[in-house]
Protein backbone atom coordinates (compact mmCIF):
# COMPACT_ATOMS: atom_id res chain seq x y z
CA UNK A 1 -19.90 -36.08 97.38
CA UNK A 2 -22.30 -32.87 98.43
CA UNK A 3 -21.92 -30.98 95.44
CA UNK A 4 -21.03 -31.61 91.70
CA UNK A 5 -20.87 -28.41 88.92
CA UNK A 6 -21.17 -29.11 85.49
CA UNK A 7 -19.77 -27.30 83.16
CA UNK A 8 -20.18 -28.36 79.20
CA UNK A 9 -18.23 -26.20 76.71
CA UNK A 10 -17.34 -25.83 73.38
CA UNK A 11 -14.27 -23.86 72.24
CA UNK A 12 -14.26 -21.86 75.08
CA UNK A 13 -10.37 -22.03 76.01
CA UNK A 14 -9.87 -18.19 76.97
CA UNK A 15 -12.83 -18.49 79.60
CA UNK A 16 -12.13 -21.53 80.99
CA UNK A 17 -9.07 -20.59 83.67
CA UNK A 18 -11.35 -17.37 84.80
CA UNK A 19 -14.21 -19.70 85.70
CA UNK A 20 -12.38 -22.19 87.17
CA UNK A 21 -10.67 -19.24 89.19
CA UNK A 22 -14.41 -18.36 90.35
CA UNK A 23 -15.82 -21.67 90.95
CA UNK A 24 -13.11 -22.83 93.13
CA UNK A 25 -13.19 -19.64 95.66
CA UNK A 26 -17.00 -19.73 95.59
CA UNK A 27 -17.09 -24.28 96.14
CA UNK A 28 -14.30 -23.88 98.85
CA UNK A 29 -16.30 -21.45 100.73
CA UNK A 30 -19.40 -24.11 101.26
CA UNK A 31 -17.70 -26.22 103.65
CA UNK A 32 -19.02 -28.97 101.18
CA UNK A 33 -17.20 -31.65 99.49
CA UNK A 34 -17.75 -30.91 95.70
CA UNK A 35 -16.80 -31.80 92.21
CA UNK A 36 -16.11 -29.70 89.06
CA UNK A 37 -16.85 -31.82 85.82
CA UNK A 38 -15.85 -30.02 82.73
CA UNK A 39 -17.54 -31.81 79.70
CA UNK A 40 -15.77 -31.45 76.44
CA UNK A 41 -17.78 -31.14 73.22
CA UNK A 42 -15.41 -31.71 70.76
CA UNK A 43 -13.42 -28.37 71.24
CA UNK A 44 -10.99 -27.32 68.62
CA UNK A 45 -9.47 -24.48 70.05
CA UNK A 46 -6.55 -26.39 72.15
CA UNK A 47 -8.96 -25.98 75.10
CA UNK A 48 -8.45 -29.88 76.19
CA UNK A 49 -4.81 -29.08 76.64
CA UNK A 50 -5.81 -26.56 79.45
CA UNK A 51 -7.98 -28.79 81.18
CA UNK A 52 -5.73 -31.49 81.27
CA UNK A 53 -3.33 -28.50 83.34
CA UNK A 54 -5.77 -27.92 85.15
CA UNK A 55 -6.85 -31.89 86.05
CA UNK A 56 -3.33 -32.32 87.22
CA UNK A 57 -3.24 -29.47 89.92
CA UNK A 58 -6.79 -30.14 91.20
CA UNK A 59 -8.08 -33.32 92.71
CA UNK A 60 -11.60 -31.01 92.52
CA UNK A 61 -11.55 -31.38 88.93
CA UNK A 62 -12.44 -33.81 86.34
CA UNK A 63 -12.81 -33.97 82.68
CA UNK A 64 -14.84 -35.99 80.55
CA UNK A 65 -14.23 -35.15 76.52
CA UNK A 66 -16.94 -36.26 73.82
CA UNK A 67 -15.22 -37.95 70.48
CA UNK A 68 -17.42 -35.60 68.48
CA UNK A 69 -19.41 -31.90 68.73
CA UNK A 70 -22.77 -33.29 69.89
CA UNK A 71 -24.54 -30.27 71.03
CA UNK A 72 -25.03 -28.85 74.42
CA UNK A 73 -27.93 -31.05 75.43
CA UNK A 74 -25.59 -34.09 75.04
CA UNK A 75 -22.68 -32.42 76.88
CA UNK A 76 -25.16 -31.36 79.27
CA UNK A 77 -26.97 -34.82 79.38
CA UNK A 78 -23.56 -36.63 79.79
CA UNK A 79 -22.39 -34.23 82.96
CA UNK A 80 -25.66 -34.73 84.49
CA UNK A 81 -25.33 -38.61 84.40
CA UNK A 82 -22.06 -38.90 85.27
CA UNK A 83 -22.17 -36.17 88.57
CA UNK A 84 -21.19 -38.00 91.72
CA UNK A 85 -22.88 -35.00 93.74
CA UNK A 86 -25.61 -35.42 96.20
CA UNK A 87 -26.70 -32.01 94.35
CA UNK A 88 -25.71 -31.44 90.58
CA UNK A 89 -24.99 -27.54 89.46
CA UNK A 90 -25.21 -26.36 85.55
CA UNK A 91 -23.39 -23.98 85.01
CA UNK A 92 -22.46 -22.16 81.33
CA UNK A 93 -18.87 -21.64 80.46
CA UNK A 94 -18.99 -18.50 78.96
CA UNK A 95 -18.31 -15.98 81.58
CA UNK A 96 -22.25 -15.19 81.46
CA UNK A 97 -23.20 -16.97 84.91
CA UNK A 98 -21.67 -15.78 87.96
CA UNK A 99 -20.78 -18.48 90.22
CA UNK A 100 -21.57 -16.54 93.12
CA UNK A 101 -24.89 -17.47 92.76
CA UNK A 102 -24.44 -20.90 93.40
CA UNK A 103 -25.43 -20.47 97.31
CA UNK A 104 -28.55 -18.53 96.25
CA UNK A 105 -29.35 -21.92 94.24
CA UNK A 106 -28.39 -24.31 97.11
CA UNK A 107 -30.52 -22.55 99.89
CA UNK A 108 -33.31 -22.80 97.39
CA UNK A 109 -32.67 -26.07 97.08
CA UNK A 110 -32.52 -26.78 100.98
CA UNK A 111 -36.36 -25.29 101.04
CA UNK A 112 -37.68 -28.55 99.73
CA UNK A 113 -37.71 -27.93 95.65
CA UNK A 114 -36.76 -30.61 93.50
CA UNK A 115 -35.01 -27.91 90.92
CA UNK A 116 -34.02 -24.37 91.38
CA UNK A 117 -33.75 -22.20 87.80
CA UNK A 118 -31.36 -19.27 87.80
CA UNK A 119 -33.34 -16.13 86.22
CA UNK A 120 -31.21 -13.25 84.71
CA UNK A 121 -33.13 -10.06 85.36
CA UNK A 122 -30.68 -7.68 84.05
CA UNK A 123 -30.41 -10.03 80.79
CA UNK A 124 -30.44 -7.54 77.56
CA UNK A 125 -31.45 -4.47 79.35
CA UNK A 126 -29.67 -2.41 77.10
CA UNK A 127 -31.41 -3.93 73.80
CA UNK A 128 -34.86 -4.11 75.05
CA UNK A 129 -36.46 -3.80 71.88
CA UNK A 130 -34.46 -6.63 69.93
CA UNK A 131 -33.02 -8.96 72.46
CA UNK A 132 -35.00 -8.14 75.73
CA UNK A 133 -38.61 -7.86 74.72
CA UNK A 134 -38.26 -11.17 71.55
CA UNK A 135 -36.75 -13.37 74.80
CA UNK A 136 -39.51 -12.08 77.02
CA UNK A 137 -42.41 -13.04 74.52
CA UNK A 138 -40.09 -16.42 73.66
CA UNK A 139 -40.39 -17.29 77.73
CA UNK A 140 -43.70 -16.25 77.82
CA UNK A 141 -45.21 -18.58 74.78
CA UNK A 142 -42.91 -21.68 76.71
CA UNK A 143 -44.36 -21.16 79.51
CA UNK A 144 -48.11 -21.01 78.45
CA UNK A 145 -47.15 -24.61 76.16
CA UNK A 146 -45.70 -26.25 78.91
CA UNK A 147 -47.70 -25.23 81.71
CA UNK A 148 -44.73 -24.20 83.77
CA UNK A 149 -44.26 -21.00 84.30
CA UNK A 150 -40.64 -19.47 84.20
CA UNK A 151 -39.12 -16.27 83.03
CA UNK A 152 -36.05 -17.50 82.19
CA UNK A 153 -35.86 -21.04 80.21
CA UNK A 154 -32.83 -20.26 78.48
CA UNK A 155 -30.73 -20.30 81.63
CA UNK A 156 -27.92 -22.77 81.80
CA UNK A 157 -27.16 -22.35 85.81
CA UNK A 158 -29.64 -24.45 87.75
CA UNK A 159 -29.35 -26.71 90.80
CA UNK A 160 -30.64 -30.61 90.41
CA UNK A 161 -31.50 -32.84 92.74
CA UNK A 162 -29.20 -35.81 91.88
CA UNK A 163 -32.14 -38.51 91.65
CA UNK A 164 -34.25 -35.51 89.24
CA UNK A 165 -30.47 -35.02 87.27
CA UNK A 166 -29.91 -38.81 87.16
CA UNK A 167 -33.54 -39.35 85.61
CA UNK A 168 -33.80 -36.78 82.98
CA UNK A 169 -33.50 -37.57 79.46
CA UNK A 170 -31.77 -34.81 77.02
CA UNK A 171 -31.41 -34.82 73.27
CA UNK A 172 -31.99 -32.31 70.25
CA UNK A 173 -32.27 -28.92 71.80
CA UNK A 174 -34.22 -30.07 75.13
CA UNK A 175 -31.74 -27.99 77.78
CA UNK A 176 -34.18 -25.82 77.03
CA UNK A 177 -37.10 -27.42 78.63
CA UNK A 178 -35.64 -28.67 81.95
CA UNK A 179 -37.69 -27.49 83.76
CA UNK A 180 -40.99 -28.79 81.77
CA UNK A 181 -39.44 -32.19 81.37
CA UNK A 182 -38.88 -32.24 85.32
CA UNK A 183 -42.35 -30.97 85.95
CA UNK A 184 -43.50 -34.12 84.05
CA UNK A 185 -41.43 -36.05 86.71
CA UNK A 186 -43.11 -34.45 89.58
CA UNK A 187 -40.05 -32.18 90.55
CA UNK A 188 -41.04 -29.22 92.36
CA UNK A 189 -39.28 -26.09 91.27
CA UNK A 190 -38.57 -22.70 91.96
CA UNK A 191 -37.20 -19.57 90.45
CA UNK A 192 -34.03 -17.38 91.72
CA UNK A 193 -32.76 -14.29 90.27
CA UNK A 194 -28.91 -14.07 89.24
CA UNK A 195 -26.60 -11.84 87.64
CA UNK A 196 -25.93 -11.49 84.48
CA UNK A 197 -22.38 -10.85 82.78
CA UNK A 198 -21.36 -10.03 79.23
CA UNK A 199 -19.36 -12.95 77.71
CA UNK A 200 -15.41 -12.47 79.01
CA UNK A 201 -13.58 -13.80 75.45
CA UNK A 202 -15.18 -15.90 72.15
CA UNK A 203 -17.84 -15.36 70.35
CA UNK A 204 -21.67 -17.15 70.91
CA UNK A 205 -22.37 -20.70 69.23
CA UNK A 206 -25.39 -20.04 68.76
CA UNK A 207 -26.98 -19.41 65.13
CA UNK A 208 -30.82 -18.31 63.87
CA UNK A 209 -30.92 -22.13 63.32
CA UNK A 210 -31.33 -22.58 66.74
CA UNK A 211 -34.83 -20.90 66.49
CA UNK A 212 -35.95 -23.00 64.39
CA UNK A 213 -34.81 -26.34 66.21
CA UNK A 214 -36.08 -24.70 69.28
CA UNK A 215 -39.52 -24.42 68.06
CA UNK A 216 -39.53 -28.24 66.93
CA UNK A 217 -38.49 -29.29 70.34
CA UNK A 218 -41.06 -27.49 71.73
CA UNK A 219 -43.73 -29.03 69.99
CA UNK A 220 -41.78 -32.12 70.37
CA UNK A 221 -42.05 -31.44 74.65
CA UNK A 222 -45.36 -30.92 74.50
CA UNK A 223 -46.56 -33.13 72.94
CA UNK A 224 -44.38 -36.11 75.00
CA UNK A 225 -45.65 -34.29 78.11
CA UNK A 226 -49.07 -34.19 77.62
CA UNK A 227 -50.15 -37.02 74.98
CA UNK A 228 -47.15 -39.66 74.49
CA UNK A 229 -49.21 -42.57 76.46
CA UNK A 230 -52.18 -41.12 74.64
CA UNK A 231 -51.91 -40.58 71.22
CA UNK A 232 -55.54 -41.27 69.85
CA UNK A 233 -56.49 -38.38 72.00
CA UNK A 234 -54.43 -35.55 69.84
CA UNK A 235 -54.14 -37.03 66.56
CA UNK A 236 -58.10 -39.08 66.82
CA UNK A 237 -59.34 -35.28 67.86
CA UNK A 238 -57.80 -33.71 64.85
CA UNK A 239 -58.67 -36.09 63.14
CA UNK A 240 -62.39 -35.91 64.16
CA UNK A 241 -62.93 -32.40 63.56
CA UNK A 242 -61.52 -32.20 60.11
CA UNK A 243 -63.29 -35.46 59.48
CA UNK A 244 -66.75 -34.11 60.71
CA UNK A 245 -66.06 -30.98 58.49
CA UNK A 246 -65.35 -32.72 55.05
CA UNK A 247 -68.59 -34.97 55.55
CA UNK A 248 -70.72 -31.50 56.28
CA UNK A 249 -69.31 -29.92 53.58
CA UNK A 250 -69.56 -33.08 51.21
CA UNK A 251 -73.32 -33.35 52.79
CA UNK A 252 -73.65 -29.98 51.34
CA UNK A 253 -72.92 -30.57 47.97
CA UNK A 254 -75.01 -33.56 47.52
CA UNK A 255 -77.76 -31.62 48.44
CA UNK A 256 -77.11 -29.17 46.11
CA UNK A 257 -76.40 -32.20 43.36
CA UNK A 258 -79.22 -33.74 44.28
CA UNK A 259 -81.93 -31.30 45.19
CA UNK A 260 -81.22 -28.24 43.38
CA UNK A 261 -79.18 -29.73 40.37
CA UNK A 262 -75.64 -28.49 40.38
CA UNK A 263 -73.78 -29.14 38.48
CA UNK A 264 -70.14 -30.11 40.62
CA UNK A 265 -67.78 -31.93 37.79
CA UNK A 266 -66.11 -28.81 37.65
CA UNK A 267 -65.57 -27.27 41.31
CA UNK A 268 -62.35 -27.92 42.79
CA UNK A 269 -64.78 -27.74 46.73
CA UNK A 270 -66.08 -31.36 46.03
CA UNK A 271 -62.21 -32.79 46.09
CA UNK A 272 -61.26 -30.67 48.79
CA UNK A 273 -64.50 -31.90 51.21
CA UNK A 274 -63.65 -35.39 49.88
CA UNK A 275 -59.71 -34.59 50.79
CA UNK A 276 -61.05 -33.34 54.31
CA UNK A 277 -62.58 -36.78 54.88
CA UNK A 278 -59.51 -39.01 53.97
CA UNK A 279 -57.21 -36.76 56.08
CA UNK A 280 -59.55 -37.15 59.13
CA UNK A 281 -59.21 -40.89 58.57
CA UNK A 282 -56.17 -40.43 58.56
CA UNK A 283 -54.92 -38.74 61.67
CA UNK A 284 -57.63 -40.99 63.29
CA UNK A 285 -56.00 -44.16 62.10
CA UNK A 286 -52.84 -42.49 62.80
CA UNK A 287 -53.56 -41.97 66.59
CA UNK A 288 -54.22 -45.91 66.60
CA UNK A 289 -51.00 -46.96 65.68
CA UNK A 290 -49.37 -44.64 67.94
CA UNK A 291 -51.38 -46.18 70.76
CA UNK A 292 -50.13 -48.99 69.77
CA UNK A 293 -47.00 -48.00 69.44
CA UNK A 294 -47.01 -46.20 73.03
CA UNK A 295 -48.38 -49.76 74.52
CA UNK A 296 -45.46 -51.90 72.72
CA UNK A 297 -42.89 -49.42 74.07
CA UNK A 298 -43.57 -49.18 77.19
CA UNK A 299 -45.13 -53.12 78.03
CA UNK A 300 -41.75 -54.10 75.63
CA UNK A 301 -39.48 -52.60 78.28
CA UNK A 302 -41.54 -52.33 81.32
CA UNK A 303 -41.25 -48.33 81.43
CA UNK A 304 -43.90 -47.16 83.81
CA UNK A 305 -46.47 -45.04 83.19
CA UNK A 306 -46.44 -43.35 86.77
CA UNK A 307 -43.56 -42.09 88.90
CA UNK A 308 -44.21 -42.64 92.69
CA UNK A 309 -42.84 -40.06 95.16
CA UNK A 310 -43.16 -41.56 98.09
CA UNK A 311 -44.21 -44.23 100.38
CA UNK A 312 -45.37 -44.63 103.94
C-alpha cells in the first residue's frame, strides 16, 4: 500500500459523501495504490450507516468505529496505527481541507522530510482581529515552547512517514503538537501552504474548553520533550532558587532578631521565608523521585533513551 488517508470524524454525516467524492478523484489521479480509513468517534448522527454504503461500493475504503466519543487525538491516534500506507495522510472531515493538496504534501514528502504540515494562509482573513491575529499569537507562543517553528499547529492535513505515524504516541489534546512530538523523534519536517474552505454542513466541536486543555498539554509537551529523563533538572532548579531565596530572606531576619532586636512574633515575612524553604525542599525532593521514577520506567520496560536513525 503507497498511500493511506485518515480521516477521524465525529457527527459529520452531511460532509462525509462530499469528501469522499474529493478524495477519491484526487487518490485515483496518483497512480498510487491507496487506502481511505474513516475512523468513527462515536458518531450519533446516523453517520455509520453512510459509511457502511459507502464500504460496500469501495474496496478503497475502510472503516474502523470507536465504542465510545474519545476525542480526536484517539481517533486520530487509532487511524495512524492502523494505516497500511507506505505514507499516512490526516486529513479533517469537515469540508475545511481541500484534498487537492494532498500532492503538494506528497512531493514534500519525496524531498527527504520525515513530516510535511499543511499551513492555511487564507485561514480567518476576514476576522483578523478575533480569529486571525489570537491564532497567530497562539502559533507563535507554540512554537517558541516547543522549539519548532510552525505557523500553523492546528492543522489536521499532514503527510507521515509510516515508521514516524506508527511511532507517535497521542492522547489528551496532543494532535496539536505533532509536529513537536515528531521533532523529539528526530523527524525532519517541513511546512506547505493549503487552502482553506469554510465548513460545507454541521457545526464545530470545538468549545472554549479546548483552550484550556490545550494549554495543559502544552506544558504537558514540553515538559516530556525537554525534561522527562531528567526531572531533578526542572523541578531540583525550582526548587533551588526558591530554596536559596527563603534562606536569604530568613538570614535577613535573624539578623535583624539578633543584631538590631526586632521584634518578629508578629510579621507574617518570617512564615513566608520559612514557607520558601520547605517548598524548595520540596520541589528538590520532588525532582528525586521523578528521577527515579523516569529510571524505573524506562529500565522496567527497556524503553530507550535514544532513537537511532541510521546505520552504516
Amino acid at each position: 500500500m503507497d498511500v493511506s488517508v485518515v480521516v477521524p470524524l465525529f457527527n459529520e454525516r452531511e460532509n462525509l459523501t462530499p469528501l469522499y467524492r474529493e478524495l477519491d478523484q484526487v487518490l485515483r489521479g496518483l497512480g498510487r495504490s491507496y487506502e481511505i480509513i474513516f475512523v468513527d468517534d462515536g458518531s450519533i448522527d446516523g453517520g455509520a450507516e453512510l459509511l457502511r454504503d459507502l464500504r460496500s461500493r469501495d474496496e478503497h475504503v475502510r472503516v474502523i468505529r470507536l465504542a465510545r466519543n474519545s476525542g480526536q487525538t484517539a481517533a486520530l491516534a487509532c487511524g495512524l496505527h492502523h494505516a497500511n500506507g507506505e505514507i499516512v495522510v490526516a486529513i479533517d472531515a469537515d469540508g475545511e481541507n481541500d484534498p487537492a493538496d494532498i500532492p503538494a504534501l506528497l512531493a514534500r514528502l519525496d524531498d527527504g522530510f520525515d513530516l510535511v504540515s499543511g499551513w492555511r494562509i487564507d485561514r480567518w482573513r476576514a476576522s483578523r482581529l478575533t480569529r486571525r491575529l489570537p491564532s497567530q499569537a497562539a502559533n507563535a507562543l507554540i512554537s517558541w515552547i516547543t522549539g519548532v517553528a510552525l505557523h500553523d499547529y492546528g492543522c489536521t492535513l499532514k503527510a507521515y512517514r509510516r515508521g514516524l505515524a506508527q511511532q507517535l504516541m497521542l492522547y489528551g489534546e496532543m494532535h496539536r503538537f505533532v509536529p513537536a512530538i515528531a521533532a523529539e523523534q528526530g523527524a525532519r519536517i517541513a511546512e506547505v501552504a493549503v487552502n482553506f474552505r469554510p465548513r460545507r454542513a454541521g457545526r464545530s466541536n470545538y468549545g472554549p474548553g479546548r483552550i484550556v486543555r490545550t494549554l495543559l498539554d502544552l506544558m504537558t509537551v514540553r515538559f516530556l520533550s525537554g525534561y522527562s529523563t531528567r526531572p531533578i533538572q526542572f523541578f531540583g532548579l525550582i526548587g533551588l532558587i526558591i530554596g536559596a531565596l527563603g534562606t536569604a530572606w530568613t538570614a535577613i531576619l535573624v539578623f535583624e532578631k539578633v543584631v538590631l532586636g526586632h521584634q518578629l512574633g508578629s510579621r507574617p515575612a518570617l512564615w513566608l521565608a520559612v514557607l520558601l524553604v520547605v517548598v524548595g525542599v520540596q520541589l528538590v525532593s520532588l525532582g528525586l523521585i521523578g528521577e527515579m521514577l523516569a529510571r524505573t520506567y524506562h529500565e522496567s520496560q527497556g524503553k530507550p533513551v535514544y532513537i537511532i536513525k541510521e546505520e552504516f
